[in-house]
Protein backbone atom coordinates (compact mmCIF):
# COMPACT_ATOMS: atom_id res chain seq x y z
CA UNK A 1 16.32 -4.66 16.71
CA UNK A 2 19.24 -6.07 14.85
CA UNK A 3 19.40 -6.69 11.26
CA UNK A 4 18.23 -10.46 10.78
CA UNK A 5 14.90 -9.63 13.19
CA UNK A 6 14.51 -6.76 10.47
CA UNK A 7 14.21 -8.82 7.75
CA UNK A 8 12.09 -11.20 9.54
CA UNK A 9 9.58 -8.38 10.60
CA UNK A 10 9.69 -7.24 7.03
CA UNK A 11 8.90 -11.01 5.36
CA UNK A 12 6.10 -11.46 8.01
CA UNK A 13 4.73 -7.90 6.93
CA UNK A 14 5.16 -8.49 3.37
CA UNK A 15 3.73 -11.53 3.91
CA UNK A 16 0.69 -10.71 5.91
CA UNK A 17 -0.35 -7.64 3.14
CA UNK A 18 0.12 -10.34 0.25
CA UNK A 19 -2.19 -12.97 1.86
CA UNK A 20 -4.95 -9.94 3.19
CA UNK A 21 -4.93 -8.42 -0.28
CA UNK A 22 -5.63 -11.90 -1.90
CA UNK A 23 -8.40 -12.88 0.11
CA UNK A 24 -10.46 -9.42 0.42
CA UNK A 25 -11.84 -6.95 -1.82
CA UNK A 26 -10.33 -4.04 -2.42
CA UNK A 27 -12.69 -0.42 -2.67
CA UNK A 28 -15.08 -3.02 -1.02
CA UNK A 29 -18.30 -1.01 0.35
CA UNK A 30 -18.79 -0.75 3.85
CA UNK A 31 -15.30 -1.56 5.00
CA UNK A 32 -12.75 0.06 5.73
CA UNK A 33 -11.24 -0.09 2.11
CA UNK A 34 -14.02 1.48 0.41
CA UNK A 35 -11.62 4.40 0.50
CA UNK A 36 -7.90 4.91 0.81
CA UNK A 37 -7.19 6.94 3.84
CA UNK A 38 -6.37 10.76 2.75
CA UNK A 39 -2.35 10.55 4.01
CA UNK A 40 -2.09 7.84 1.61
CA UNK A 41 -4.10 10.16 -1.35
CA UNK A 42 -1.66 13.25 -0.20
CA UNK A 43 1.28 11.09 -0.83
CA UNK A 44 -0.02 9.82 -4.42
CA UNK A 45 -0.39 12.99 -5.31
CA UNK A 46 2.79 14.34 -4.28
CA UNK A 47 4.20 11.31 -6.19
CA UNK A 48 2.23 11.88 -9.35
CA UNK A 49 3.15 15.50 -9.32
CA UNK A 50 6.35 15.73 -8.40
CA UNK A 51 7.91 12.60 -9.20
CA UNK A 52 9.95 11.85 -12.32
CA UNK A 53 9.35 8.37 -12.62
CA UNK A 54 6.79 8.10 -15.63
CA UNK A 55 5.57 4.69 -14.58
CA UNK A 56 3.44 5.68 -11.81
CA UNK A 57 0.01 5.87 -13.25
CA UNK A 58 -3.29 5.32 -11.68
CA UNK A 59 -6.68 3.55 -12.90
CA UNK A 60 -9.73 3.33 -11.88
């Protein structure tokens, strides 16, 4: 894949999450984003905890 498909794949993606996080609910019960998949929670936590960035912060 050279570097201009890259970037296209990447806009399209970027694209896609933008227009699928507008139009559904997220924590939404019943579906599959009720809950964030536990990879994702593992690698929260390992940036929470281990990360020196101070402006990662979650709420609920």
């Amino acid at each position: 894949m050279g570097n201009e498909q890259f970037k296209a794949a990447r806009k399209a993606e970027a694209g896609y999450h933008s227009n699928f996080y507008q139009n559904n609910e997220l924590f939404a019960s019943g579906t599959w984003m009720a809950r964030p998949m536990p990879m994702v929670m593992d690698m929260l936590e390992r940036l929470l905890t281990r990360s020196k960035v101070p402006a990662v912060r979650i709420t609920r």
